[in-house]
C-alpha atoms as a PDB file:
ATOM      1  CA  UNK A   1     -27.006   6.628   5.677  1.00  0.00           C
ATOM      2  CA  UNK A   2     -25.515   9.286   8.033  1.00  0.00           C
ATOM      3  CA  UNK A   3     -22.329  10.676   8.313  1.00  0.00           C
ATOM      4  CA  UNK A   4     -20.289  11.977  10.929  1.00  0.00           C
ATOM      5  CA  UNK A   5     -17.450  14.410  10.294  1.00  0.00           C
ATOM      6  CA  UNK A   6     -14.783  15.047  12.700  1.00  0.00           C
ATOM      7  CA  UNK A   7     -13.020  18.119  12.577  1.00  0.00           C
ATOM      8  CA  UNK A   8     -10.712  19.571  14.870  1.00  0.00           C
ATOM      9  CA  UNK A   9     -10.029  23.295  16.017  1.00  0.00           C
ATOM     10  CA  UNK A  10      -6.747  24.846  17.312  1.00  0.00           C
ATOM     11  CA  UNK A  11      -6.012  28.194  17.346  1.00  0.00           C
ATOM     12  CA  UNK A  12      -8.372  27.914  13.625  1.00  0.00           C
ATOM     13  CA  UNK A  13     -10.692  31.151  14.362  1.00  0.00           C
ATOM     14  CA  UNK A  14      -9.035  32.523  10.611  1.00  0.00           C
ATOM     15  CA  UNK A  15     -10.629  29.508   9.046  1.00  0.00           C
ATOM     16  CA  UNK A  16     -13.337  28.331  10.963  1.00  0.00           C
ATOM     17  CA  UNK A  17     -16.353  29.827   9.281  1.00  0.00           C
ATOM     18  CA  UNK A  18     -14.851  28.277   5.796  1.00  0.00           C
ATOM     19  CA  UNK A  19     -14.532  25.215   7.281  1.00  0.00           C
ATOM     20  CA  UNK A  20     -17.755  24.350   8.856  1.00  0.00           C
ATOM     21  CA  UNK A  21     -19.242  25.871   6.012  1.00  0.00           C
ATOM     22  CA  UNK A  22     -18.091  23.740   3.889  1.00  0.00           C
ATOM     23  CA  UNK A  23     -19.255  20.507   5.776  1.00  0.00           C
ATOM     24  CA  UNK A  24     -22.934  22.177   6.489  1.00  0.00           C
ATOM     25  CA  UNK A  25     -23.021  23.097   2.791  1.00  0.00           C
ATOM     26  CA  UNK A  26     -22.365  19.237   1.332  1.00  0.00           C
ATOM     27  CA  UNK A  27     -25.522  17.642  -0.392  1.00  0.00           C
ATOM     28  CA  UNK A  28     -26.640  14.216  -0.660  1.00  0.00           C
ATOM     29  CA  UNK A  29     -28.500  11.324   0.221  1.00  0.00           C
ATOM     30  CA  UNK A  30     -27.188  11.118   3.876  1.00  0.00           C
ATOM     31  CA  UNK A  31     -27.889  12.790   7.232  1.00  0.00           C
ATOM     32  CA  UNK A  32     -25.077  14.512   8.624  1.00  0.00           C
ATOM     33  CA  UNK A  33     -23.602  15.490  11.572  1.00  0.00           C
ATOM     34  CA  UNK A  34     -20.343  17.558  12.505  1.00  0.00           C
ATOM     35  CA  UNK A  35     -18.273  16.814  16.166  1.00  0.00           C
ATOM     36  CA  UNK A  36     -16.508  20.179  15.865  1.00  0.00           C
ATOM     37  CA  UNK A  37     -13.833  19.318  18.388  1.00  0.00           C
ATOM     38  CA  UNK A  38     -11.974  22.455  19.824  1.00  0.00           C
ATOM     39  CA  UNK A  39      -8.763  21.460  21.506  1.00  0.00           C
ATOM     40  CA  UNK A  40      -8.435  24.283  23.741  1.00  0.00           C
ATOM     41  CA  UNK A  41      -8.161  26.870  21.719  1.00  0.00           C
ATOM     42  CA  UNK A  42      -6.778  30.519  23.151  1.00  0.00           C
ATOM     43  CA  UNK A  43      -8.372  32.613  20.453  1.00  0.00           C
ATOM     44  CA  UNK A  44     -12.302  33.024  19.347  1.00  0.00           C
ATOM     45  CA  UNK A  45     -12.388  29.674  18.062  1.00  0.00           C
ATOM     46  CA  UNK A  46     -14.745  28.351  20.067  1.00  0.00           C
ATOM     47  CA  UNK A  47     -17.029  31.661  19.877  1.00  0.00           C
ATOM     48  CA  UNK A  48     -17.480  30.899  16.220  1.00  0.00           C
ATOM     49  CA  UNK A  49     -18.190  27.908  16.592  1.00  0.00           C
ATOM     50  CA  UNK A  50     -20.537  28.345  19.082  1.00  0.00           C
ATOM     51  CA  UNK A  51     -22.207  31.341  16.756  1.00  0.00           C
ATOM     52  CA  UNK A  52     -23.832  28.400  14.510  1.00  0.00           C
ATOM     53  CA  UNK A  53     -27.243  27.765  15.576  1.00  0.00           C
ATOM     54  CA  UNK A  54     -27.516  24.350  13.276  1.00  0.00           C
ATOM     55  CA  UNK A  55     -29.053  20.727  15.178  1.00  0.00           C
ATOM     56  CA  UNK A  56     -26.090  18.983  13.191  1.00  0.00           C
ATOM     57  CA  UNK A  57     -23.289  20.384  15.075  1.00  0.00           C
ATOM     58  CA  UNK A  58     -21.925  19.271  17.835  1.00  0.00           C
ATOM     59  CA  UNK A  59     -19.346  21.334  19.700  1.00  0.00           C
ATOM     60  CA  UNK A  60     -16.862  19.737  22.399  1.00  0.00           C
ATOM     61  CA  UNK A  61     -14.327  22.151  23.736  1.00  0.00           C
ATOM     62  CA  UNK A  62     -11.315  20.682  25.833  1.00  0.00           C
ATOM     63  CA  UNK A  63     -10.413  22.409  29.081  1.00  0.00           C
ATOM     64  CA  UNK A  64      -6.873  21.588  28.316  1.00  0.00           C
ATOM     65  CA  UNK A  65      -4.941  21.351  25.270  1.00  0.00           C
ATOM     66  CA  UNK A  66      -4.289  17.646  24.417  1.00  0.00           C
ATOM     67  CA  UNK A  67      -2.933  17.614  21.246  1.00  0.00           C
ATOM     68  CA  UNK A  68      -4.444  16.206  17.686  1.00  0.00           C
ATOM     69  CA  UNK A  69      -4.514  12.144  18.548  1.00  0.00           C
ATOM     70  CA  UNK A  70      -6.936  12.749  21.946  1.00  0.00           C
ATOM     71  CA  UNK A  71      -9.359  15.247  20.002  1.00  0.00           C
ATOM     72  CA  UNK A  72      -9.324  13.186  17.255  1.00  0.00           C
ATOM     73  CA  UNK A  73     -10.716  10.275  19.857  1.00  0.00           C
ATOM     74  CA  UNK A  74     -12.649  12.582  21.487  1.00  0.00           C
ATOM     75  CA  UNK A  75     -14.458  12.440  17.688  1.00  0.00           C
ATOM     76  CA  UNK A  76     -14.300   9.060  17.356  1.00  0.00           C
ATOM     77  CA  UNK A  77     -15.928   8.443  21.049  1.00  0.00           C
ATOM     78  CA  UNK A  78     -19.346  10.930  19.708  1.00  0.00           C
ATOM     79  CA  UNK A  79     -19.560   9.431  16.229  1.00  0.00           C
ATOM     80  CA  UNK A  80     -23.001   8.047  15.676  1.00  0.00           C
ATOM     81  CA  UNK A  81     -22.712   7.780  11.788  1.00  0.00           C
ATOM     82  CA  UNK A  82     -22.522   4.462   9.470  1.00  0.00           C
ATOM     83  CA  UNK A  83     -19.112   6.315   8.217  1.00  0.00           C
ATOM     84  CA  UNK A  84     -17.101   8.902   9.936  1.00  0.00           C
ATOM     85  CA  UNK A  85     -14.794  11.556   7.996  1.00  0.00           C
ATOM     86  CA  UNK A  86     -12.085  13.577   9.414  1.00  0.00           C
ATOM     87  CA  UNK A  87     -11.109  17.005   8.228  1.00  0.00           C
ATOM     88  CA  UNK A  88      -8.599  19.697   9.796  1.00  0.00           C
ATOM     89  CA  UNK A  89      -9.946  22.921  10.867  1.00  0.00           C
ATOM     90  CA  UNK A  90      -7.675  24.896   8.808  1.00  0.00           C
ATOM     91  CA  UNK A  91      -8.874  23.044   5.498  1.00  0.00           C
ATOM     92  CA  UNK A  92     -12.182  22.654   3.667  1.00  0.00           C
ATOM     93  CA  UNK A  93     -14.549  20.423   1.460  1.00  0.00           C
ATOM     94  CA  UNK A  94     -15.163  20.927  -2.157  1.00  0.00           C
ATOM     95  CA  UNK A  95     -18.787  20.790  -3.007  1.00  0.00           C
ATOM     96  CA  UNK A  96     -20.133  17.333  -3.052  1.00  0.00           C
ATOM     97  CA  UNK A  97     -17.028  15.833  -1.205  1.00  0.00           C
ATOM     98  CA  UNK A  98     -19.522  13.378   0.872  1.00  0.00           C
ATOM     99  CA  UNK A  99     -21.880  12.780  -2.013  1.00  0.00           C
ATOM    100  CA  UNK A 100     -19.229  11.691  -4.416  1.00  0.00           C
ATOM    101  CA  UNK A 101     -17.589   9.462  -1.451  1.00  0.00           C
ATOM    102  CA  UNK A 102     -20.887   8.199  -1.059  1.00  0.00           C
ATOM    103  CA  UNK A 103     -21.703   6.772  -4.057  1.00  0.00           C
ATOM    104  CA  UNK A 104     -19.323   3.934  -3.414  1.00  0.00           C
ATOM    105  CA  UNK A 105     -19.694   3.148   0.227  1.00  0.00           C
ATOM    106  CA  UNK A 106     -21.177  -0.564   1.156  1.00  0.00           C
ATOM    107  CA  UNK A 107     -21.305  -1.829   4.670  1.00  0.00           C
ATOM    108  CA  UNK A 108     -19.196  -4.275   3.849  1.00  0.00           C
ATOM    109  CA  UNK A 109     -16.083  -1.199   2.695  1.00  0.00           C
ATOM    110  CA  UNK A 110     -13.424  -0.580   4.978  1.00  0.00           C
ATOM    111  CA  UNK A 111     -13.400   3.686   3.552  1.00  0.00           C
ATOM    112  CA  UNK A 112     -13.531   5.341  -0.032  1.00  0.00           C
ATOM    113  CA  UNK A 113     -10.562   7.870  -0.354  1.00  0.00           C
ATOM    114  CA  UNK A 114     -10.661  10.453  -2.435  1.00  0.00           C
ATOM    115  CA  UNK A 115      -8.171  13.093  -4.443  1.00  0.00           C
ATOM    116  CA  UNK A 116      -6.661  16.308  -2.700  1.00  0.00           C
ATOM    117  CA  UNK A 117      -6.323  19.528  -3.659  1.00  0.00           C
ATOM    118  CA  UNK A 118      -3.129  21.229  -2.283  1.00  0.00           C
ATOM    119  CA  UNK A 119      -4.468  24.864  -2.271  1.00  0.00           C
ATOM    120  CA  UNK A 120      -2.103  28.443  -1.139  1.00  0.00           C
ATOM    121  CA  UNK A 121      -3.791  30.684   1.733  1.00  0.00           C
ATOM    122  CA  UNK A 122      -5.724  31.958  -1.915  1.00  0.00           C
ATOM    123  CA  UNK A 123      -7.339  29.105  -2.227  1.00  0.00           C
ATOM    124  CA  UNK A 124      -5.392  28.770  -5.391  1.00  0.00           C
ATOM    125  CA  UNK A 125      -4.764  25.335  -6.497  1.00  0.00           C
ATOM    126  CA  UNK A 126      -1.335  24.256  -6.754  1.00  0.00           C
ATOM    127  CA  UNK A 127      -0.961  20.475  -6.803  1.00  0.00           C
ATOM    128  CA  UNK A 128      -3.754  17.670  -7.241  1.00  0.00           C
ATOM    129  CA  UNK A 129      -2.904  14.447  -5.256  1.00  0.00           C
ATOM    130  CA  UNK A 130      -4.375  11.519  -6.472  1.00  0.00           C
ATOM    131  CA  UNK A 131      -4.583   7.889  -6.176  1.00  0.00           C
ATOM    132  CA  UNK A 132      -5.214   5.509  -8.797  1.00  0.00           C
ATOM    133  CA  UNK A 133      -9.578   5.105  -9.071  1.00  0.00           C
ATOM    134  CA  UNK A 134     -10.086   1.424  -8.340  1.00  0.00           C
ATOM    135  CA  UNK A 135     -11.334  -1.164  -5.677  1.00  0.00           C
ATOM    136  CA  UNK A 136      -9.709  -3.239  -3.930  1.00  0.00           C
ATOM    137  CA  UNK A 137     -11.598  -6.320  -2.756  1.00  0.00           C
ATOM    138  CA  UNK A 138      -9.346  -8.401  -0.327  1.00  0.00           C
ATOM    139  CA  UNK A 139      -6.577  -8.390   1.835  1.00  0.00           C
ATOM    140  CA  UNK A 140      -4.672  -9.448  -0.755  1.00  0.00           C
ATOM    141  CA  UNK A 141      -5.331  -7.511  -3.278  1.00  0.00           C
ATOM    142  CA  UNK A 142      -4.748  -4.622  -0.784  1.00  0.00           C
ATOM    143  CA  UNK A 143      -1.316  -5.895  -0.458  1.00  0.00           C
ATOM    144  CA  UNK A 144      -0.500  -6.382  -4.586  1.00  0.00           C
ATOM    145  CA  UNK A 145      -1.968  -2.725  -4.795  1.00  0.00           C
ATOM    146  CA  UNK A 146      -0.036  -0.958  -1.644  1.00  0.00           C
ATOM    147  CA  UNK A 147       1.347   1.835  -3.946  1.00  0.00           C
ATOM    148  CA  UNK A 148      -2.084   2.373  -5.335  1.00  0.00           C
ATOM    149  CA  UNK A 149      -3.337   3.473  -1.933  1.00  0.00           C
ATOM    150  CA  UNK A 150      -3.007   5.786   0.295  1.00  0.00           C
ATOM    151  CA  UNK A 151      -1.550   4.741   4.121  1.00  0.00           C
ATOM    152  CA  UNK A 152      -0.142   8.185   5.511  1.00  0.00           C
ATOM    153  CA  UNK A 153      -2.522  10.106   6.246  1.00  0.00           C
ATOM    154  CA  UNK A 154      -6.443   9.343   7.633  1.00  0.00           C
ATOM    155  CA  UNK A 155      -8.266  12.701   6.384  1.00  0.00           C
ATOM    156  CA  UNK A 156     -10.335  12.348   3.375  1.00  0.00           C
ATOM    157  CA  UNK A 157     -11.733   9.220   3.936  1.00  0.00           C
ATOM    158  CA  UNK A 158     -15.119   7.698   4.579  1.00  0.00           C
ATOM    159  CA  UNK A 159     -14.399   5.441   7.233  1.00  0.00           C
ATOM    160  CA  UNK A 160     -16.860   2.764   8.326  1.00  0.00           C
ATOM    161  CA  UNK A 161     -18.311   3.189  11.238  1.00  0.00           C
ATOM    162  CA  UNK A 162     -16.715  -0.185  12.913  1.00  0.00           C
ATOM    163  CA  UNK A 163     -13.367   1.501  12.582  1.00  0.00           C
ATOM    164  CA  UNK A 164     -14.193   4.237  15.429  1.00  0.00           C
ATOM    165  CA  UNK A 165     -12.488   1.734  18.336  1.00  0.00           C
ATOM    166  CA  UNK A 166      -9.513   1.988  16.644  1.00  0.00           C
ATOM    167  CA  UNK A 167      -8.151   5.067  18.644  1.00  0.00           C
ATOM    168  CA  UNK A 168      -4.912   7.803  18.086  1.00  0.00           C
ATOM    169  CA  UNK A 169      -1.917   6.900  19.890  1.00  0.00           C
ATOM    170  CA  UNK A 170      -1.809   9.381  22.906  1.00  0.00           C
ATOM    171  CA  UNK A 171       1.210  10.614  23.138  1.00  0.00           C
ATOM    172  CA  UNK A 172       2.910   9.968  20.085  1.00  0.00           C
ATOM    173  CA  UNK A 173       4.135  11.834  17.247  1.00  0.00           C
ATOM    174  CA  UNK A 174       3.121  10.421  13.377  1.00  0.00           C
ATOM    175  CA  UNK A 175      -0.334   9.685  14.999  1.00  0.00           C
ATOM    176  CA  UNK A 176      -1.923   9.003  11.477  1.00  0.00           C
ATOM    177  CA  UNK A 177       0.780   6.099  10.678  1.00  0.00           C
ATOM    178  CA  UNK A 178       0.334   4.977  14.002  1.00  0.00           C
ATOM    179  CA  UNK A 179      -3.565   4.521  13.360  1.00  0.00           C
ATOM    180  CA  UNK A 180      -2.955   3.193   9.550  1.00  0.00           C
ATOM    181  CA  UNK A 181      -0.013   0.585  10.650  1.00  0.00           C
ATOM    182  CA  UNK A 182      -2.112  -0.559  13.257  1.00  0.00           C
ATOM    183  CA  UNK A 183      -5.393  -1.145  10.644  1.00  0.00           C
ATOM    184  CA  UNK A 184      -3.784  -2.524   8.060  1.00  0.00           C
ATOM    185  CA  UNK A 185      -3.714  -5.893   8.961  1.00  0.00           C
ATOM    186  CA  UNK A 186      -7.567  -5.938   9.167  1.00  0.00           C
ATOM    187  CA  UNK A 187      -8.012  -3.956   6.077  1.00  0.00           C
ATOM    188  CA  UNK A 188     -10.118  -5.952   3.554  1.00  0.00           C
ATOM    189  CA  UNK A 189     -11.733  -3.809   0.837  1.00  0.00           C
ATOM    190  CA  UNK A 190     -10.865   0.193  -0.135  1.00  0.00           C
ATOM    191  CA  UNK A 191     -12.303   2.278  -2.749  1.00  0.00           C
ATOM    192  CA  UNK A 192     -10.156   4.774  -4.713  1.00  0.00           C
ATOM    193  CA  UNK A 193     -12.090   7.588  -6.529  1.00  0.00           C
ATOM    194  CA  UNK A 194     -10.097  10.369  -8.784  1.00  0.00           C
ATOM    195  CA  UNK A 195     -12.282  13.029  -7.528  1.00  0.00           C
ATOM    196  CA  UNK A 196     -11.149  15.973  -5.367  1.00  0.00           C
ATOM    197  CA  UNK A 197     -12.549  15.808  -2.239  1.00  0.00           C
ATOM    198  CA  UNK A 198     -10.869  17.939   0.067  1.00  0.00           C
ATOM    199  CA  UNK A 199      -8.788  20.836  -0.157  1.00  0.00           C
ATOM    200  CA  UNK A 200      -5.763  21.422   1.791  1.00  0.00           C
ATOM    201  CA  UNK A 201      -4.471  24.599   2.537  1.00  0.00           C
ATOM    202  CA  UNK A 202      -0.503  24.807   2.350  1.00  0.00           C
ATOM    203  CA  UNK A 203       0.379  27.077   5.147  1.00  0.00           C
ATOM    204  CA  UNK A 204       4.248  28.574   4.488  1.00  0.00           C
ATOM    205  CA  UNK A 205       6.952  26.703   6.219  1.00  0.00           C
ATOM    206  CA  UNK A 206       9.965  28.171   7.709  1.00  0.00           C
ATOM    207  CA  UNK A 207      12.667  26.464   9.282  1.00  0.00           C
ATOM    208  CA  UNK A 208      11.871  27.732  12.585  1.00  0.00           C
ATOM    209  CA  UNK A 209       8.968  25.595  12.628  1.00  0.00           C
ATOM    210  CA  UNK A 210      10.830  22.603  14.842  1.00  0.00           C
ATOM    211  CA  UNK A 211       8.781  20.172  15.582  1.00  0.00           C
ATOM    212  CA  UNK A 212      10.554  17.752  13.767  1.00  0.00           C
ATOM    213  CA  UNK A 213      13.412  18.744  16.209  1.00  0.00           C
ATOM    214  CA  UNK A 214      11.437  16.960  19.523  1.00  0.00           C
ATOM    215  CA  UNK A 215      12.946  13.494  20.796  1.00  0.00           C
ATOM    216  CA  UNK A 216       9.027  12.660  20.877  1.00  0.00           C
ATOM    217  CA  UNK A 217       9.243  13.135  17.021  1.00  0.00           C
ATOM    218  CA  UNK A 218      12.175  10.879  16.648  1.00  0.00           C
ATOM    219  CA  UNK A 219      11.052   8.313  19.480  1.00  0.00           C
ATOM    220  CA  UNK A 220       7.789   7.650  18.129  1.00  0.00           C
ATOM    221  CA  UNK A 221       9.259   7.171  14.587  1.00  0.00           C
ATOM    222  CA  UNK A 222      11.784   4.669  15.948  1.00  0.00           C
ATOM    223  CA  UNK A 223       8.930   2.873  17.317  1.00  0.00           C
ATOM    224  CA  UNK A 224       6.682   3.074  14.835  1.00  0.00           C
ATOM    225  CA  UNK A 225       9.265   2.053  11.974  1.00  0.00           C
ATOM    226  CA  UNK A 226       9.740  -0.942  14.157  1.00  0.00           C
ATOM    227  CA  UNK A 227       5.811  -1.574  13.459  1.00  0.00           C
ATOM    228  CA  UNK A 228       6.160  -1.010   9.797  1.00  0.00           C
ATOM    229  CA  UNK A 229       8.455  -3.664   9.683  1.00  0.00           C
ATOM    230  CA  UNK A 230       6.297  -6.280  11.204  1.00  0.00           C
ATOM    231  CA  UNK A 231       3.789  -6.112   8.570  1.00  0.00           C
ATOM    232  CA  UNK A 232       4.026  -7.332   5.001  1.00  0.00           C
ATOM    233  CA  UNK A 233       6.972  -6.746   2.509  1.00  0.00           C
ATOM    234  CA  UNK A 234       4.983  -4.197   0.399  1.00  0.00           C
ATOM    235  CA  UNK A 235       5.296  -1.765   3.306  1.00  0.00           C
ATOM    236  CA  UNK A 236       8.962  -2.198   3.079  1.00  0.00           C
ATOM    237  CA  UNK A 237       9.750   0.827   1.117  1.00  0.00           C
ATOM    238  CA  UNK A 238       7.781   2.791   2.826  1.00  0.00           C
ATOM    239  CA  UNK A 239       9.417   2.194   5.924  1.00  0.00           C
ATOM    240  CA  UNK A 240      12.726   2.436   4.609  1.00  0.00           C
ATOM    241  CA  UNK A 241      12.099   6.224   3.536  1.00  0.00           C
ATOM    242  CA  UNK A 242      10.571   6.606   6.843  1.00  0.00           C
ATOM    243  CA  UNK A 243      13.912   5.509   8.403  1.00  0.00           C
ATOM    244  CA  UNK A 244      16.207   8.100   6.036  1.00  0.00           C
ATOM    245  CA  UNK A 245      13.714  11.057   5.860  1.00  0.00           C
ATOM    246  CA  UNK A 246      11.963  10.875   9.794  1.00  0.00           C
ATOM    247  CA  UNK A 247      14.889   9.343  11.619  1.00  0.00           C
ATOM    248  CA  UNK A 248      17.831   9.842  10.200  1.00  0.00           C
ATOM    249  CA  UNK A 249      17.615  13.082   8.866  1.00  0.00           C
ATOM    250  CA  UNK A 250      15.477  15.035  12.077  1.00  0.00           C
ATOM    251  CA  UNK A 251      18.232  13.448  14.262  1.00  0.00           C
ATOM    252  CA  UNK A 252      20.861  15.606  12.324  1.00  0.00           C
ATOM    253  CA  UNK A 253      19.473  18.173  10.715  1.00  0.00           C
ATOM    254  CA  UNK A 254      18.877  19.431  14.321  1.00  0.00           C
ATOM    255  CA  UNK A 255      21.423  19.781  17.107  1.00  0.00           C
ATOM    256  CA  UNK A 256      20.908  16.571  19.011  1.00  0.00           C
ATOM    257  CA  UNK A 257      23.063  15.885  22.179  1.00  0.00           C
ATOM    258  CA  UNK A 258      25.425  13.294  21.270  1.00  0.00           C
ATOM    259  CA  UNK A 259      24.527  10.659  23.554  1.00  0.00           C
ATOM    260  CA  UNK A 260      21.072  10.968  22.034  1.00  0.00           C
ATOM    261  CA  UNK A 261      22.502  10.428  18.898  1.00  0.00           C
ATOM    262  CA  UNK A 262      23.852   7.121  19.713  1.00  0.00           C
ATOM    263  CA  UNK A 263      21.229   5.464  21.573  1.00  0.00           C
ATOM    264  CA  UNK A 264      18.820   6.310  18.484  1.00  0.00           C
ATOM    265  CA  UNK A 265      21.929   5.238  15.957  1.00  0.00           C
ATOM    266  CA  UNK A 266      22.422   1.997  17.895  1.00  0.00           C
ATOM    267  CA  UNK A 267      19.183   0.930  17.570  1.00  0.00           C
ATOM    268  CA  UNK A 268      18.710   1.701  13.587  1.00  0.00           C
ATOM    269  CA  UNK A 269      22.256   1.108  12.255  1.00  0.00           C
ATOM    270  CA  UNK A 270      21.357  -2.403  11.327  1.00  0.00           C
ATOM    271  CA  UNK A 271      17.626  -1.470  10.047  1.00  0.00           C
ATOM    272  CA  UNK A 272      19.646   1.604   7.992  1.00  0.00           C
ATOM    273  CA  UNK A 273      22.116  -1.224   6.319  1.00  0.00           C
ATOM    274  CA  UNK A 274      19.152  -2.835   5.267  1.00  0.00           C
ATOM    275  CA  UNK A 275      17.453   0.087   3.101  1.00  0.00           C
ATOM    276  CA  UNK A 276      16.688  -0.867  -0.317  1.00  0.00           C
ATOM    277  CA  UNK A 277      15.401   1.810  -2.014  1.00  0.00           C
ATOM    278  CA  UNK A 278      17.184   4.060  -4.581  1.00  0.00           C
ATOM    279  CA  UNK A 279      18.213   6.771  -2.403  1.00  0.00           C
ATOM    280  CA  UNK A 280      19.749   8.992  -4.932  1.00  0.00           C
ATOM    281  CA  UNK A 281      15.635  10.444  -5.725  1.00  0.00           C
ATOM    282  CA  UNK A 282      16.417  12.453  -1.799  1.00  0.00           C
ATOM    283  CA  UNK A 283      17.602  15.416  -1.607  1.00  0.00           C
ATOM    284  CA  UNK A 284      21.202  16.330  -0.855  1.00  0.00           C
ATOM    285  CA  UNK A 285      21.234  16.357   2.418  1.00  0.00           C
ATOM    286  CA  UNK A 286      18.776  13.840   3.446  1.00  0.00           C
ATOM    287  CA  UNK A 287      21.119  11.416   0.791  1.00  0.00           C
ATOM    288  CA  UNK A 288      24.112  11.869   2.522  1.00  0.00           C
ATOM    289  CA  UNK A 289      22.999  12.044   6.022  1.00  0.00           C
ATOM    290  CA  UNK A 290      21.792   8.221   5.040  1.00  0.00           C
ATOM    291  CA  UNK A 291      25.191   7.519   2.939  1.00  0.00           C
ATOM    292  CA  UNK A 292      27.482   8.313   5.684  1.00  0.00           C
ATOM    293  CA  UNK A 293      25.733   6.649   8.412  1.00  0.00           C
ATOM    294  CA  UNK A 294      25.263   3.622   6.179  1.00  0.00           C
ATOM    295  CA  UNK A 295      29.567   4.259   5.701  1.00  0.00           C
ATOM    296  CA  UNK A 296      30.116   4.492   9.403  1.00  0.00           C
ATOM    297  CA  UNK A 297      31.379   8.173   9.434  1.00  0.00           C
ATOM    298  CA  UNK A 298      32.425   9.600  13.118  1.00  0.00           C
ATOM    299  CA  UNK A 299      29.617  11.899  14.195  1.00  0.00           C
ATOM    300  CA  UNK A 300      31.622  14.637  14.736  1.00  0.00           C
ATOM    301  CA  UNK A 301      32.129  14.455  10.534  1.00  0.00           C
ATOM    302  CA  UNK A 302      28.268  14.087   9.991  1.00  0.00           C
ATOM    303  CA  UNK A 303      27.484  16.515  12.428  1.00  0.00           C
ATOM    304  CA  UNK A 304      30.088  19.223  10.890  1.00  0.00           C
ATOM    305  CA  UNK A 305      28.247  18.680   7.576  1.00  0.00           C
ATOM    306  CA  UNK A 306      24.933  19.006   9.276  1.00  0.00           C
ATOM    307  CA  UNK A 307      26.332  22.553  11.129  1.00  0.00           C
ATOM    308  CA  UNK A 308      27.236  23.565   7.771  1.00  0.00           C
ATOM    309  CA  UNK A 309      23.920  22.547   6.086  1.00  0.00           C
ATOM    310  CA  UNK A 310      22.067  24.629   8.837  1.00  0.00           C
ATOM    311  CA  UNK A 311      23.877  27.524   8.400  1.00  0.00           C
ATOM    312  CA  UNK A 312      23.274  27.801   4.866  1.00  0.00           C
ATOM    313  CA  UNK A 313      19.140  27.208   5.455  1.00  0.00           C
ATOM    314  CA  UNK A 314      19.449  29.927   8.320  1.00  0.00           C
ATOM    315  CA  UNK A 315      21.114  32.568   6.023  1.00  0.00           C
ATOM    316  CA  UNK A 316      19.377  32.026   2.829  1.00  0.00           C
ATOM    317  CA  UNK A 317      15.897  31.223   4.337  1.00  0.00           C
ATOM    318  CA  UNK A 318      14.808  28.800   2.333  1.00  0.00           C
ATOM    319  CA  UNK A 319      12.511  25.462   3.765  1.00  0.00           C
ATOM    320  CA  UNK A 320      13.893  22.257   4.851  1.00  0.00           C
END
């Protein structure tokens, strides 16, 4: 069996050498081999990488910055593995990672997930993620599990090899819904395992950090809600908290022109009606953002109590 792992470098040079170590470092009974993607990085990124005299690497630099989605196909397109993996360059593999993931991967297995570790810039462990241990044989059973499993994120996976044609939206924002959303309906057998294997580093947020504020952000969650709710009714609750926390809350929590506002309103109002999840588990903010949409308060009341929410964030410093 052999193994390719994607991982992909931005402005990563304080984490590289962990990293790559990490991958070079796994043992088992696989071959291996590591598409180090640099996106363009402006620091020594790609100088470190480069420093690694090792047959299983191989580096592809970008002339231009693309963003996560095109290096993350510019993996896919130089995998040569039964099973690929992808792993950011800011994070890193516990020891045995691949070997444990491994163990239960059949050609006939759509990926093996496995636990994370949510780790501080200490590599102090803070939080372990984990999904039930179990497999999942059909379609079906897929479907009676869907809280069992994990369909956010694609890292920390062994993915079979005949999923590397499925590409990243270019483009988009949410790229790792996009690529789940647009698998599941193919999806016929996943193994859980309860082992940690990958760490993720938990870099401090601030609320300067504004991506979330982009009209790409919102757009492409609009959209991609839209192809949530085309699939079956067990993704329904996840696609409702998509539509409170993604949609409605970025488009307020962030000063939004109001014509903006109402395109993106008009086109969720009726999806936001439909919500059936307890809401009251949000927080504050993110509840009554929902609550007075859902209530048909003027904008000029939500967005008052949006002003006031940001000022309060802005003077006491605290995370979204």
């Amino acid at each position: 069996m052999k193994i390719s792992v994607i991982a992909i470098f931005y402005k990563s040079a304080g984490y590289v050498k962990k990293c790559v170590d990490s991958i070079l470092n796994q043992k088992g009974n696989f071959d291996l081999e590591l598409i180090a993607v640099d996106d363009c990085s402006p620091d020594n990124t790609f100088e470190i990488l480069s420093s690694y005299e090792d047959c299983r690497i191989k580096i592809v630099r970008h002339e231009k910055n693309a963003g996560i989605s095109v290096a993350r196909n510019t993996g896919l397109k130089n995998v040569t593995g039964d099973a690929f993996y992808f792993i950011d360059g800011d994070d890193f593999l516990p020891d045995d990672a691949l070997k444990i993931l491994a163990v239960g991967f059949s050609d006939d297995v759509d990926w093996v997930q496995g636990a994370y570790a949510i780790c501080d810039e200490t590599d102090r462990i803070l939080q372990i993620k984990a999904n039930p241990a179990g497999k999942y044989e059909t379609h079906d059973d897929i479907v009676n599990n869907f809280n069992k499993l994990e369909f956010i994120y694609t890292h920390n996976r062994l993915i079979n090899k005949r999923w590397k044609s499925l590409l990243f939206p270019k483009g988009k924002a949410h790229e790792d819904r996009y690529w789940n959303v647009r698998a599941f309906p193919e999806v016929k057998k996943i193994i859980n395992v309860s082992d940690v294997t990958y760490n993720y580093i938990a870099h401090p947020s601030s609320f300067s950090n504004k991506s979330r504020a982009s009209r790409l952000y919102i757009d492409s969650a609009v959209e991609l809600m839209a192809e949530m709710d085309t699939l079956e009714d067990c993704w329904k609750g996840m696609s409702d908290t998509f539509l409170i926390t993604a949609i409605e809350k970025n488009l307020y929590l962030w000063k939004q022109d109001s014509s903006y506002k109402k395109s993106i309103l008009s086109k969720i109002k009726k999806r936001s009606l439909e919500v059936s999840i307890d809401v009251s588990r949000f927080p504050r903010f993110t509840k009554m953002i929902h609550t007075m949409i859902v209530n048909g308060y003027p904008d000029f009341i939500i967005d008052s109590f949006a002003f006031v929410y940001r000022g309060y964030i802005s003077m006491t410093h605290k995370t979204v």
